[in-house]
N, C-alpha and C. Protein backbone atom coordinates (compact mmCIF):
# COMPACT_ATOMS: atom_id res chain seq x y z
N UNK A 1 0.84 -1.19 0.00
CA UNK A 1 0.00 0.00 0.00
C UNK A 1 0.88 1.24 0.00
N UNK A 2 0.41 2.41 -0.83
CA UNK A 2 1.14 3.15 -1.05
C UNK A 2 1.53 3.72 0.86
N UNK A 3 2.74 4.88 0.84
CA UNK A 3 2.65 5.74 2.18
C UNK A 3 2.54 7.14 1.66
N UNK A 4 1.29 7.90 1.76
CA UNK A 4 0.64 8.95 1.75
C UNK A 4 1.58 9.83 2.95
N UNK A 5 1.27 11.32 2.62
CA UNK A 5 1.57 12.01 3.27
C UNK A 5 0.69 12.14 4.74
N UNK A 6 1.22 12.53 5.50
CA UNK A 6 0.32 12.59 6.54
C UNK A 6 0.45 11.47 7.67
N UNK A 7 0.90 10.24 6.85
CA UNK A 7 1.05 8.50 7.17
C UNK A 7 2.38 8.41 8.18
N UNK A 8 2.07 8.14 9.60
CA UNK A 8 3.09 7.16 9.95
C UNK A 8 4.17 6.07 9.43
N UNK A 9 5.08 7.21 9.28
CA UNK A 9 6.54 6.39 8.30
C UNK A 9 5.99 4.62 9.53
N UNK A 10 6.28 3.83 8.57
CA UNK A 10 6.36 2.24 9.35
C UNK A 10 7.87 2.37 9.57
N UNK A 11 7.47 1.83 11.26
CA UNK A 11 8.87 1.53 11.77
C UNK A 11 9.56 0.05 11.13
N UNK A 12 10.39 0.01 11.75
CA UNK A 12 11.48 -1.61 11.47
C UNK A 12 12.65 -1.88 12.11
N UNK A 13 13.34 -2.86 11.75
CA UNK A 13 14.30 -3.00 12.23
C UNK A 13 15.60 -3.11 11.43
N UNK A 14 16.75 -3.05 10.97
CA UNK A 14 17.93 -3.24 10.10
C UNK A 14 18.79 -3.50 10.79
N UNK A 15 19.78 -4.13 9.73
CA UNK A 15 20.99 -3.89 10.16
C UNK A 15 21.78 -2.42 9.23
N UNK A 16 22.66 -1.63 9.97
CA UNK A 16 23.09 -0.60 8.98
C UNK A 16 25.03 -0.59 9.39
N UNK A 17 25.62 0.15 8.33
CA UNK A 17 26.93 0.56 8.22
C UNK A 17 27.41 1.05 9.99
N UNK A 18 26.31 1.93 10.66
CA UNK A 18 26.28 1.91 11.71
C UNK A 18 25.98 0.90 13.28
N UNK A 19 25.78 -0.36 12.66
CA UNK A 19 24.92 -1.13 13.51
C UNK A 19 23.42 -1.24 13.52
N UNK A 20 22.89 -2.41 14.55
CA UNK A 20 21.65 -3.15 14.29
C UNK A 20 20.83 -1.41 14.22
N UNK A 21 19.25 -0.80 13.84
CA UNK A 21 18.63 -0.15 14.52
C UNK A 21 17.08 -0.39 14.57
N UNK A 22 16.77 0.38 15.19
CA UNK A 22 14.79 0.17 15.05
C UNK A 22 14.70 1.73 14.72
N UNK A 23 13.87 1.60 13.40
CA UNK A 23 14.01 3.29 12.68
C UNK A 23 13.85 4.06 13.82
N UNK A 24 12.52 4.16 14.77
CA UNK A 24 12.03 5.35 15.42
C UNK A 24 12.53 5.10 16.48
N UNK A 25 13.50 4.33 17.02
CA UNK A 25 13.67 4.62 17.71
C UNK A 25 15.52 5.37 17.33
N UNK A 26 15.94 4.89 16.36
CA UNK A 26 17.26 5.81 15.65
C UNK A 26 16.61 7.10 15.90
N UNK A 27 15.89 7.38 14.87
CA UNK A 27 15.10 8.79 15.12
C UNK A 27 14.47 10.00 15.91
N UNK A 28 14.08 8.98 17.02
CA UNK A 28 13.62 9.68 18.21
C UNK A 28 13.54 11.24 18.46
N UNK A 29 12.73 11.72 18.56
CA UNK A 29 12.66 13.56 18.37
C UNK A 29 13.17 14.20 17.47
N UNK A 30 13.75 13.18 16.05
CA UNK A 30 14.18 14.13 15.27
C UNK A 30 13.47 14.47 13.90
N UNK A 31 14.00 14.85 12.90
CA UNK A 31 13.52 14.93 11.39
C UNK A 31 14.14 13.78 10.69
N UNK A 32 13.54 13.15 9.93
CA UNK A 32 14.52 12.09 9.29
C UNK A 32 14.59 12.43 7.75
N UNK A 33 15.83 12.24 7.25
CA UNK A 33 16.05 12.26 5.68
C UNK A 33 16.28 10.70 5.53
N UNK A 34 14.87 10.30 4.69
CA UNK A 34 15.24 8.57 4.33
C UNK A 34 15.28 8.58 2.87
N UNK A 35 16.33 7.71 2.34
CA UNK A 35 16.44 7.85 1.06
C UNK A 35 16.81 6.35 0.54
N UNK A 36 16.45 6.07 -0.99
CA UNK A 36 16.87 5.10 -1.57
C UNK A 36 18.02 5.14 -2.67
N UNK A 37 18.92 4.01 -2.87
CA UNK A 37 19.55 4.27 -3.85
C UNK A 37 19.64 3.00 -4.52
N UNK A 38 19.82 2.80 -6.22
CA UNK A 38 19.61 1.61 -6.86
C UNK A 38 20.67 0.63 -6.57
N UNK A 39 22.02 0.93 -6.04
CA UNK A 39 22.96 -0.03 -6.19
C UNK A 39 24.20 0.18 -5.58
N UNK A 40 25.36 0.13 -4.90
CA UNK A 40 26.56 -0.12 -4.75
C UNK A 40 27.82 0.29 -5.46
N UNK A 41 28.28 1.17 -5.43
CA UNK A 41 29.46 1.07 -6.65
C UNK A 41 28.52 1.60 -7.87
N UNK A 42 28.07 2.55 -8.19
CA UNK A 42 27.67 2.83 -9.01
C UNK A 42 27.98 4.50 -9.19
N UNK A 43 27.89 4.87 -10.04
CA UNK A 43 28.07 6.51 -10.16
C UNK A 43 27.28 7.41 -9.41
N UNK A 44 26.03 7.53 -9.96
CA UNK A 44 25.43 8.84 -9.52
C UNK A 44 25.28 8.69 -8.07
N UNK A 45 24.84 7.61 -7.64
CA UNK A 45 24.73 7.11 -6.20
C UNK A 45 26.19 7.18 -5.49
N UNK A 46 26.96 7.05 -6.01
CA UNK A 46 28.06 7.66 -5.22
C UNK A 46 28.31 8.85 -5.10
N UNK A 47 27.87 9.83 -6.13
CA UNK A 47 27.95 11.32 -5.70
C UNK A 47 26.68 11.96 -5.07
N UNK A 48 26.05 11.26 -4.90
CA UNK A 48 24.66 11.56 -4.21
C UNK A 48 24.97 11.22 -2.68
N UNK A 49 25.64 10.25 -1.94
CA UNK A 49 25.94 9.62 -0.58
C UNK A 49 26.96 10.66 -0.15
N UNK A 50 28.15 11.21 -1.43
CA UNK A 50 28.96 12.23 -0.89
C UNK A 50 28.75 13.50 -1.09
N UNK A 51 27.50 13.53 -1.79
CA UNK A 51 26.53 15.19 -1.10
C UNK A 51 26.26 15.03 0.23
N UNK A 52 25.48 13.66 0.53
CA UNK A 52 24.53 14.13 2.05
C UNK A 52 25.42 13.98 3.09
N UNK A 53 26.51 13.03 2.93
CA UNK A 53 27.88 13.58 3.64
C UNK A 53 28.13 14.83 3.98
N UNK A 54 28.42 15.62 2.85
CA UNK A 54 29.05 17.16 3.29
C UNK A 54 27.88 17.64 3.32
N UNK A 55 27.21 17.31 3.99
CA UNK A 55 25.88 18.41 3.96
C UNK A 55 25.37 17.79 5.26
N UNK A 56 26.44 17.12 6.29
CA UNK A 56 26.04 16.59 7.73
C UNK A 56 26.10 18.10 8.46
N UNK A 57 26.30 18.68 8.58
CA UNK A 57 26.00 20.52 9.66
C UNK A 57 25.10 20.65 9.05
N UNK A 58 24.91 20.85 7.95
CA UNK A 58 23.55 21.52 7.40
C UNK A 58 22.44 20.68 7.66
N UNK A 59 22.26 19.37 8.11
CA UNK A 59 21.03 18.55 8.36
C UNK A 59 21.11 18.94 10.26
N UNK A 60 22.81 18.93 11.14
CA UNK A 60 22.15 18.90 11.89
C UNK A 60 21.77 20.26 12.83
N UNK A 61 22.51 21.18 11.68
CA UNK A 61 21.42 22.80 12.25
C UNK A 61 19.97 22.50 11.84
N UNK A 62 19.33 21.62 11.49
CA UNK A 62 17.99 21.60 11.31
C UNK A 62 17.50 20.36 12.24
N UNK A 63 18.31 20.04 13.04
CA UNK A 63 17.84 18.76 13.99
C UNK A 63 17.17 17.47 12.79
N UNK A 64 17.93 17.49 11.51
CA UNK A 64 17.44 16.04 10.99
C UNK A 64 18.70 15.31 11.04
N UNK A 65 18.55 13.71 10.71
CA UNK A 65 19.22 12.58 10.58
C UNK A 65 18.81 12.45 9.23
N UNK A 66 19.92 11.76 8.23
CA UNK A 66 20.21 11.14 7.01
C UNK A 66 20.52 9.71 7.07
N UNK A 67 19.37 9.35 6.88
CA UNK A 67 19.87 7.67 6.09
C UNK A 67 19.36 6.95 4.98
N UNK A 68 20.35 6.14 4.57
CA UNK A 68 20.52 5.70 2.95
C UNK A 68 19.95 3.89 3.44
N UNK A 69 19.30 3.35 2.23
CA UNK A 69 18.84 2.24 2.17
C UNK A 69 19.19 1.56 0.72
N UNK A 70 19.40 0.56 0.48
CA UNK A 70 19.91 -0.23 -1.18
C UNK A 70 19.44 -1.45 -0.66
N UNK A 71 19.32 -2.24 -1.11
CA UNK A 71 19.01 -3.83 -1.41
C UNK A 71 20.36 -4.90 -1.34
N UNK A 72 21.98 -3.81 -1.37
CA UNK A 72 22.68 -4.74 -1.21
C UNK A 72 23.51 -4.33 0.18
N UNK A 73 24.22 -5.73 0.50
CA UNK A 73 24.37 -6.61 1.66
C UNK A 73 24.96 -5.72 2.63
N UNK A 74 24.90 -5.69 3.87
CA UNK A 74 26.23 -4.91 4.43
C UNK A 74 27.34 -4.65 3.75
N UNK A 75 28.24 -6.11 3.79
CA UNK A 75 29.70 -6.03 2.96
C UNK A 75 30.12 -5.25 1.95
N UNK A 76 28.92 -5.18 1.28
CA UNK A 76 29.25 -4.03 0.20
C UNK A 76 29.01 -2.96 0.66
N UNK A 77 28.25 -2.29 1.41
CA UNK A 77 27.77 -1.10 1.86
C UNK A 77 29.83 -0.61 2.58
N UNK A 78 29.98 -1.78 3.30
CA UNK A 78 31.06 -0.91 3.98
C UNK A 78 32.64 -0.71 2.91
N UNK A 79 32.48 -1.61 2.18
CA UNK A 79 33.48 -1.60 1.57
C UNK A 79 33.66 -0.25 0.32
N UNK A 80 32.13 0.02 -0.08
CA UNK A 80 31.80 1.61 -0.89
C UNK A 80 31.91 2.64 -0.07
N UNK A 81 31.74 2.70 1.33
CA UNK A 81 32.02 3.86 2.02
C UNK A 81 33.70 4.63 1.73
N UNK A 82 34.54 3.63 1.28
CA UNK A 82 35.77 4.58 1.07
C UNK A 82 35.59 5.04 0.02
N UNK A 83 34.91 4.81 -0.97
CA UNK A 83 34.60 5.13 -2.32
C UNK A 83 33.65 6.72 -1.97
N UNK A 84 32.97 6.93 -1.52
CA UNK A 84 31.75 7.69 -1.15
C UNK A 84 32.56 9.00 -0.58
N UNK A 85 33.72 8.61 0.39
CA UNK A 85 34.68 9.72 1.16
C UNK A 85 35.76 10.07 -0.22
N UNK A 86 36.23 9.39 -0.65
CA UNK A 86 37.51 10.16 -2.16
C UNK A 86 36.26 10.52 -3.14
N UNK A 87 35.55 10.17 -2.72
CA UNK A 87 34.75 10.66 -4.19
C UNK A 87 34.10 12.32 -3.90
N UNK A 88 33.18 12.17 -2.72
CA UNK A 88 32.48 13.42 -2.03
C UNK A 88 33.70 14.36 -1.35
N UNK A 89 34.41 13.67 -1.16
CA UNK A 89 35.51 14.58 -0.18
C UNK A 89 35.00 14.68 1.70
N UNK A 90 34.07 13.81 1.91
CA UNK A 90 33.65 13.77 3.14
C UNK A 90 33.24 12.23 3.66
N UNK A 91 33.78 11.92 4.25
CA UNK A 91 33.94 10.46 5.15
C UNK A 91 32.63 10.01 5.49
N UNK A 92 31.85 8.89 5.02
CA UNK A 92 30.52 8.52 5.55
C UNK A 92 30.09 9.01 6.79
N UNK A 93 29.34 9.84 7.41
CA UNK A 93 28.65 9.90 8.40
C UNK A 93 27.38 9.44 8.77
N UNK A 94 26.63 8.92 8.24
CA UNK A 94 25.40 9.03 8.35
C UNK A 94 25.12 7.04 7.87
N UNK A 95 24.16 6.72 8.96
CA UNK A 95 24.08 4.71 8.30
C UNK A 95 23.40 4.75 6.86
N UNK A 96 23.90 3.74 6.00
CA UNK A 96 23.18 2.85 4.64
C UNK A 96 22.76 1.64 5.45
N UNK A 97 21.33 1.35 5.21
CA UNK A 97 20.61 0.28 5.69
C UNK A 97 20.91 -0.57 4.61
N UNK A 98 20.95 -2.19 5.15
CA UNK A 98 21.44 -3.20 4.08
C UNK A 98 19.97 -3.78 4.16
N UNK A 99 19.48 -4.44 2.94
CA UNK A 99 18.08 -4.45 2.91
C UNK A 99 18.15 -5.84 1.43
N UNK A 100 18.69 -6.54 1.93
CA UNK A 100 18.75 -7.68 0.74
C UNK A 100 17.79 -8.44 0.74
N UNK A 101 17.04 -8.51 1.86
CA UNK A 101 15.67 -9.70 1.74
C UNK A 101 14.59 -8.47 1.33
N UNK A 102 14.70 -7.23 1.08
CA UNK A 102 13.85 -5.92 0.14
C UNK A 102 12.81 -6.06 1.18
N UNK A 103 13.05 -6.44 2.49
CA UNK A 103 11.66 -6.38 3.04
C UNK A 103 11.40 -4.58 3.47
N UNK A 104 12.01 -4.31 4.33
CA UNK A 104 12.24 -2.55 4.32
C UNK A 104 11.59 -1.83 2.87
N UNK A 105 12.55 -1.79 1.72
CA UNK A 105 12.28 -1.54 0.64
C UNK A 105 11.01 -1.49 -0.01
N UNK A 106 9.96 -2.82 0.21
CA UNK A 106 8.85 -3.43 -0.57
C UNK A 106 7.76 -2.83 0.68
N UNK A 107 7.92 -2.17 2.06
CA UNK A 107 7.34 -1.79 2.52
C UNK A 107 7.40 -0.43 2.27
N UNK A 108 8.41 0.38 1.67
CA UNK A 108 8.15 1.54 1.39
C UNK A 108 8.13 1.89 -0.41
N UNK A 109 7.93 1.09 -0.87
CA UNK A 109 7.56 0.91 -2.24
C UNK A 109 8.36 1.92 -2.97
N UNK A 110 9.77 0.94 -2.57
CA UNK A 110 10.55 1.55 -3.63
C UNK A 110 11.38 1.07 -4.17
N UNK A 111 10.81 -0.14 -4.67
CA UNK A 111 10.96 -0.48 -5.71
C UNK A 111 9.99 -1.33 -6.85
N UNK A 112 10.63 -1.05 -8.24
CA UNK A 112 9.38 -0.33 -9.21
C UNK A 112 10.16 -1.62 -10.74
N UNK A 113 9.73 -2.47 -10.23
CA UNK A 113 10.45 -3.91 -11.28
C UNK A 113 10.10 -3.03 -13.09
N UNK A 114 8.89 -2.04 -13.26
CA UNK A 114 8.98 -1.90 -14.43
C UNK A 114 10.27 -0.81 -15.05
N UNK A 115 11.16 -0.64 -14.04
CA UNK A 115 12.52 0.10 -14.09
C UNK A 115 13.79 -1.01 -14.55
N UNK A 116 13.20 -2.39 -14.66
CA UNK A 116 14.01 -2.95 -15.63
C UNK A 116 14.55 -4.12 -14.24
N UNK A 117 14.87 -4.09 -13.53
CA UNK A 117 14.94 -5.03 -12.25
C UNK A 117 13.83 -4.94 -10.78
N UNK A 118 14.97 -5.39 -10.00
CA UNK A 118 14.28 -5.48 -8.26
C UNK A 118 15.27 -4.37 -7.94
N UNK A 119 16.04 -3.64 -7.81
CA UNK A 119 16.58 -2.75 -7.16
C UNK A 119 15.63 -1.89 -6.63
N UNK A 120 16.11 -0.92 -5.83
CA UNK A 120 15.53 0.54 -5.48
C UNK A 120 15.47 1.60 -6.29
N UNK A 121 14.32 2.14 -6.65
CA UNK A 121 14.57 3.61 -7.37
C UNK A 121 15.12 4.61 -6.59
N UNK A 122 14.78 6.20 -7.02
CA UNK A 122 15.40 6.81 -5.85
C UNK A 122 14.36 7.61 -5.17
N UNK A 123 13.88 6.78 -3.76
CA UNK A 123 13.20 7.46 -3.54
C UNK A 123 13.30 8.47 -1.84
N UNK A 124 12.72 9.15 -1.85
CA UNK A 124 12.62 10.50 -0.42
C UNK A 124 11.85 10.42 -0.03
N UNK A 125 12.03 10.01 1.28
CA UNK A 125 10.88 10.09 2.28
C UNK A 125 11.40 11.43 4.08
N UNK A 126 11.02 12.81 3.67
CA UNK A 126 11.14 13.23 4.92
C UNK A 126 10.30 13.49 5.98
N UNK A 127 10.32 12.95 6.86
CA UNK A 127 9.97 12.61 8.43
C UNK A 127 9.91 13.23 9.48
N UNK A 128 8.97 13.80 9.84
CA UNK A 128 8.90 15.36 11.03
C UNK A 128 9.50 13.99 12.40
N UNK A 129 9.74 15.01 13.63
CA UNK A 129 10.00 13.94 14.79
C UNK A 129 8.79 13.25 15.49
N UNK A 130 7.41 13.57 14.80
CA UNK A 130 6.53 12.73 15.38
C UNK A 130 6.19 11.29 14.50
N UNK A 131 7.21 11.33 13.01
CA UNK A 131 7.11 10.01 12.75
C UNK A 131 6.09 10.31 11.68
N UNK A 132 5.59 11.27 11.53
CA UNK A 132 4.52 11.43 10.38
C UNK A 132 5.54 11.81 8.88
N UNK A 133 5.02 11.37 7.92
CA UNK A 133 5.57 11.67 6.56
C UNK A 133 5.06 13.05 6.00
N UNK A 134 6.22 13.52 5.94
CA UNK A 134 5.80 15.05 5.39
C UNK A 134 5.68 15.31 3.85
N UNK A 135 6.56 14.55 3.20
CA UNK A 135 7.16 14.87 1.94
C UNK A 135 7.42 13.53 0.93
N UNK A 136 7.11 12.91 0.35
CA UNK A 136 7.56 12.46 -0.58
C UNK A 136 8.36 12.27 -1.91
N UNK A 137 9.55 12.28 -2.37
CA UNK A 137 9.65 12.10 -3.90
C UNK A 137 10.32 11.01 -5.03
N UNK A 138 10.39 10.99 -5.79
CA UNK A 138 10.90 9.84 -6.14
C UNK A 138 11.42 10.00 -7.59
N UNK A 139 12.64 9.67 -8.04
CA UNK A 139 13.20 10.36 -9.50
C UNK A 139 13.38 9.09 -9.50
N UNK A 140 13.96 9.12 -10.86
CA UNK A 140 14.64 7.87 -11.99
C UNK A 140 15.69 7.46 -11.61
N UNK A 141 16.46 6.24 -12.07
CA UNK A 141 17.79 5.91 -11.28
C UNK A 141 18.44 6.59 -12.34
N UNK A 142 18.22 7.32 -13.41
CA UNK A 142 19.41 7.82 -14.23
C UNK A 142 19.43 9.56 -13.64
N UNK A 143 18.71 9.90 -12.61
CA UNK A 143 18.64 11.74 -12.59
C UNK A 143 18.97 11.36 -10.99
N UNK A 144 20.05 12.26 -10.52
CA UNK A 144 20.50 12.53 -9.25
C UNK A 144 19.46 13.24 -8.48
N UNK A 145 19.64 13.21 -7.95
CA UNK A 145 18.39 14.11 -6.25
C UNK A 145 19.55 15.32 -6.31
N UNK A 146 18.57 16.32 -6.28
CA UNK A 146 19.19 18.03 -5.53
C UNK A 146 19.12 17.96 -3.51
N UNK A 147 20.00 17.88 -3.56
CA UNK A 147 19.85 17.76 -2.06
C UNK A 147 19.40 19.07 -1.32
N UNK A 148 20.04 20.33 -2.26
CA UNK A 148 19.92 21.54 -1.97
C UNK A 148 18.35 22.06 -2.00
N UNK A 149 17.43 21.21 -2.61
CA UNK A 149 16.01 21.08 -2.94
C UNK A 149 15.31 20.42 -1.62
N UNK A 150 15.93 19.38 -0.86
CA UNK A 150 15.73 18.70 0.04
C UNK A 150 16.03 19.87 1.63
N UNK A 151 16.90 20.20 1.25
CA UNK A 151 17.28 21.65 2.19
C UNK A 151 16.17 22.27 2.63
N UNK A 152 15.95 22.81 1.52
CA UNK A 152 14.85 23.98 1.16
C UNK A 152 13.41 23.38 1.40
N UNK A 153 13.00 22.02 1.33
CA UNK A 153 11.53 22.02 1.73
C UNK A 153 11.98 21.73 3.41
N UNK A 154 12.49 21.29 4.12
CA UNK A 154 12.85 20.54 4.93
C UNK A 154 12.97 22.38 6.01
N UNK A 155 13.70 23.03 5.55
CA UNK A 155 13.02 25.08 5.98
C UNK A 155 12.00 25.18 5.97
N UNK A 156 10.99 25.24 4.80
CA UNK A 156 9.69 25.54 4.30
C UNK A 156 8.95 24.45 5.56
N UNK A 157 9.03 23.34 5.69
CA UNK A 157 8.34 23.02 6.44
C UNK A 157 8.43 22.97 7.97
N UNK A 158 9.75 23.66 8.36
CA UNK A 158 9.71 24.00 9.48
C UNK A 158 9.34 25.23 9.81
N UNK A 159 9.30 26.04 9.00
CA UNK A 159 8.79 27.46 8.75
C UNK A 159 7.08 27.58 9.32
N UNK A 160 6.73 26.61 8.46
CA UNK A 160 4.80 26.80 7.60
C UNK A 160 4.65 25.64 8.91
N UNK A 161 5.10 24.98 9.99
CA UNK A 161 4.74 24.31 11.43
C UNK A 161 4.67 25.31 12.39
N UNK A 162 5.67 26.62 12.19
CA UNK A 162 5.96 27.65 13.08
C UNK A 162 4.78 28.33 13.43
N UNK A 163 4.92 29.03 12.24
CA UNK A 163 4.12 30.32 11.62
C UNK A 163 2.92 30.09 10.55
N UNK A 164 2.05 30.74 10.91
CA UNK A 164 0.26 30.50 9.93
C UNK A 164 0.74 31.36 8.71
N UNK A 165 2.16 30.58 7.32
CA UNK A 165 1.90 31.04 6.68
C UNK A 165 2.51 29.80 5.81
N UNK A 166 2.49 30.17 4.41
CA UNK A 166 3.12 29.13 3.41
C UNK A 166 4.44 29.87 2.78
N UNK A 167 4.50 28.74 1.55
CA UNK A 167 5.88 29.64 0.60
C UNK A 167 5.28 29.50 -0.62
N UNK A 168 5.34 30.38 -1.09
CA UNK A 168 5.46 30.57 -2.61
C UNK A 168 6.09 29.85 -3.61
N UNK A 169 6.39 29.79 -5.18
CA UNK A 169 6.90 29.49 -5.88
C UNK A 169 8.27 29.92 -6.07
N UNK A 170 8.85 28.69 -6.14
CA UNK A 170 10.31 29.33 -5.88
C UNK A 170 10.97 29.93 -4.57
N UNK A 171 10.35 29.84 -3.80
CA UNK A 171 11.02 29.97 -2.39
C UNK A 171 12.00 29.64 -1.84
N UNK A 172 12.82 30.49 -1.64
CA UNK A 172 14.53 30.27 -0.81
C UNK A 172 14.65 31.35 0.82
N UNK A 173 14.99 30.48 1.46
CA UNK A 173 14.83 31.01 2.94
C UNK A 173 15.19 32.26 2.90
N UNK A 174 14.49 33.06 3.81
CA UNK A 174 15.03 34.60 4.15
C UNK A 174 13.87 35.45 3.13
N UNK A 175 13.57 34.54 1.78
CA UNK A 175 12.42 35.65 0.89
C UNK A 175 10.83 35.71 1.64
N UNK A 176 9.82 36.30 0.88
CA UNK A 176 8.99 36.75 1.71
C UNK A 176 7.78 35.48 1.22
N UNK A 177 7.04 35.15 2.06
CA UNK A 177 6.20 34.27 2.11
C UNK A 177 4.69 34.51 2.44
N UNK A 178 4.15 34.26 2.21
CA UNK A 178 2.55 34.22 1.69
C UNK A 178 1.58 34.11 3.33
N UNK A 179 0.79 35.08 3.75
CA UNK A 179 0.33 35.07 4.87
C UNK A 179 -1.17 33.96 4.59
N UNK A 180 -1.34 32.94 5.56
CA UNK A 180 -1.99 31.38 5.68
C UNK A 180 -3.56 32.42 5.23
N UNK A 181 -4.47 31.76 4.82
CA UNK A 181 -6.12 32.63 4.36
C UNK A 181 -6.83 32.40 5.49
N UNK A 182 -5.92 31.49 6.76
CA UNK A 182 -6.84 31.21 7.72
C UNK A 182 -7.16 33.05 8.81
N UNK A 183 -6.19 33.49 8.89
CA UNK A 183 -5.86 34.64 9.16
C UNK A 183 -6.07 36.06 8.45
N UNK A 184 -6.39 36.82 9.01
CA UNK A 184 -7.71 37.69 8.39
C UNK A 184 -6.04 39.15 8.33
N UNK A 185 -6.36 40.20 7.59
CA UNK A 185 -5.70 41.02 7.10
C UNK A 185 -5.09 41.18 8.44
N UNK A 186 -6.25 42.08 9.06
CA UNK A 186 -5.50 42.84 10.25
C UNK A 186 -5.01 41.99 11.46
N UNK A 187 -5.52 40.85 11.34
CA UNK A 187 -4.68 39.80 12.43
C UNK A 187 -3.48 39.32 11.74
N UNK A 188 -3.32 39.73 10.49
CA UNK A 188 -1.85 39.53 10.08
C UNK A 188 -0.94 40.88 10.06
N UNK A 189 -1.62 41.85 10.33
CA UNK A 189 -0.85 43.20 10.60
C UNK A 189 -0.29 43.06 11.57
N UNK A 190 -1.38 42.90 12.55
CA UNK A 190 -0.68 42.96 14.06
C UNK A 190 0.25 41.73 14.69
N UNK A 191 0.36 40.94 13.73
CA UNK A 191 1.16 39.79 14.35
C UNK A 191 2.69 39.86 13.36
N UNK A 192 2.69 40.33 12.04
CA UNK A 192 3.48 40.24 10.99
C UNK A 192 4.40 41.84 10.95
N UNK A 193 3.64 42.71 11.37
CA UNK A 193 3.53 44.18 10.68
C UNK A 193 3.40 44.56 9.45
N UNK A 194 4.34 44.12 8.33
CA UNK A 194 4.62 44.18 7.03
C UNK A 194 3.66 43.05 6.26
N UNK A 195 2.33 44.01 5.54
CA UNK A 195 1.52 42.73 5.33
C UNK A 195 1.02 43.44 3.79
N UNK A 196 1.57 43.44 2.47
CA UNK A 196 1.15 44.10 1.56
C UNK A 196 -0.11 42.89 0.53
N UNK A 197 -1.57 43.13 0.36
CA UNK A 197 -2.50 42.53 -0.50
C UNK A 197 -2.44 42.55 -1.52
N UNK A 198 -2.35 41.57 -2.27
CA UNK A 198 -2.42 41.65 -3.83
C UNK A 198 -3.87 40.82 -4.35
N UNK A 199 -4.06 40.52 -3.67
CA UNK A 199 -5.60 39.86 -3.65
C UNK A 199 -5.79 39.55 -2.33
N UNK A 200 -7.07 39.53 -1.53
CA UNK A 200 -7.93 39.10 -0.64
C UNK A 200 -7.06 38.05 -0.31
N UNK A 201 -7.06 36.95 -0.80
CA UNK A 201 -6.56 35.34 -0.74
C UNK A 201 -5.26 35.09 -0.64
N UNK A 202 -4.19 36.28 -1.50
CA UNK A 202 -2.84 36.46 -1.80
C UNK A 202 -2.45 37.72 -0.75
N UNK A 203 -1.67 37.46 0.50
CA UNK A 203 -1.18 38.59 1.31
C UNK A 203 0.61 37.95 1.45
N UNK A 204 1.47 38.97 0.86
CA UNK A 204 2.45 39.20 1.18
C UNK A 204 3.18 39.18 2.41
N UNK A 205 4.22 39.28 3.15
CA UNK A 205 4.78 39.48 4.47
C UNK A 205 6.42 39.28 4.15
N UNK A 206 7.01 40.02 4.61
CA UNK A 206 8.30 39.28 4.95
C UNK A 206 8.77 38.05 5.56
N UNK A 207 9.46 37.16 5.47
CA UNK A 207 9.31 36.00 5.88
C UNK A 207 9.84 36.30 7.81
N UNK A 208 9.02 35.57 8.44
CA UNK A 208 9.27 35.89 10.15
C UNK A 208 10.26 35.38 10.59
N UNK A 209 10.84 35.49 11.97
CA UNK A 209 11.42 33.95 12.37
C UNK A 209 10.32 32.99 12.98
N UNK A 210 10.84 31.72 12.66
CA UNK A 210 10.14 30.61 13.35
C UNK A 210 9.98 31.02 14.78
């Protein structure tokens, strides 16, 4: 069955690069970045593991955890980690779940046999700390993930939990964001100050702090 937004990520158990874990409880109060990758020793997936590497401060000024899942065995998982550090320029930090019996995998349906095998596509699943699924996405095994995209909703939705407002198109932290329709003009004056209308439905603001 698919996992909808909104849905209690399903917990489990693995073994990972890090040792045995039980997801939520790895997780515990935090944000999770869960991700899939098709294979071992492969290209794009190796420069994709040594993005979310160098991009360990930047997940944990946002209080999330990064972890990677594939279908193949431990042994290989640890033996690509030196590959992942000369390649990214940053030393594995973060566990790859080994997932060879695809049970993990086939519970988060990701993997998609009309992609030509049983591997994993690439898929994103991010995870507020109550375990609910916020976000979904899922690309091709031939197109890399923007991690810097993953950044940016992973703000946006700590933002729009804060504050009664959303983001706009194209939104990059610090720009100005869209006051929520639940909230009436002047209760967005007095809470925002800076509140310019472009329609009834469409109110402007500078973006707040959380």
């Amino acid at each position: 069955m698919a996992i909808r937004l909104g849905d209690i990520a399903p917990d489990f158990s693995a073994e990972t690069t890090d040792g045995p874990i039980r997801f939520h409880d790895w997780k515990d109060g935090s944000w999770a970045v869960f991700f899939s990758h098709p294979a071992d020793f492969t290209p794009v997936c190796t420069t994709e593991l040594g993005r979310t590497a160098e991009l360990q401060s930047e997940f944990d000024k946002r209080g999330v955890k990064a972890i990677a899942i594939s279908v193949d065995p431990l042994e290989s998982h640890e033996k690509w980690a030196g590959d992942i550090g000369d390649v990214g320029g940053t030393d594995l930090n973060f566990p790859i779940i080994a997932d060879p019996d695809k049970a993990v995998s086939e519970t988060y349906d990701m993997i998609h046999p009309g992609e030509g095998d049983t591997s994993t596509v690439r898929s994103v699943f991010i995870i507020d700390p109550s375990n609910k699924v916020r976000l979904t996405l899922t690309y091709p095994k031939s197109v890399g993930r923007n991690f810097d995209e993953i950044l940016r909703v992973i703000d946006a939705l700590q933002l729009t939990d804060l504050v009664p407002v959303s983001t706009p198109v194209d939104w990059e932290p610090g720009s100005r964001v869209i006051v929520s329709p639940m909230m009436s003009t002047e209760d967005a004056q007095a809470r925002f100050g800076e509140v310019e209308e472009v329609k009834p439905y469409l109110r402007w603001t500078p973006q707040p702090s959380a």
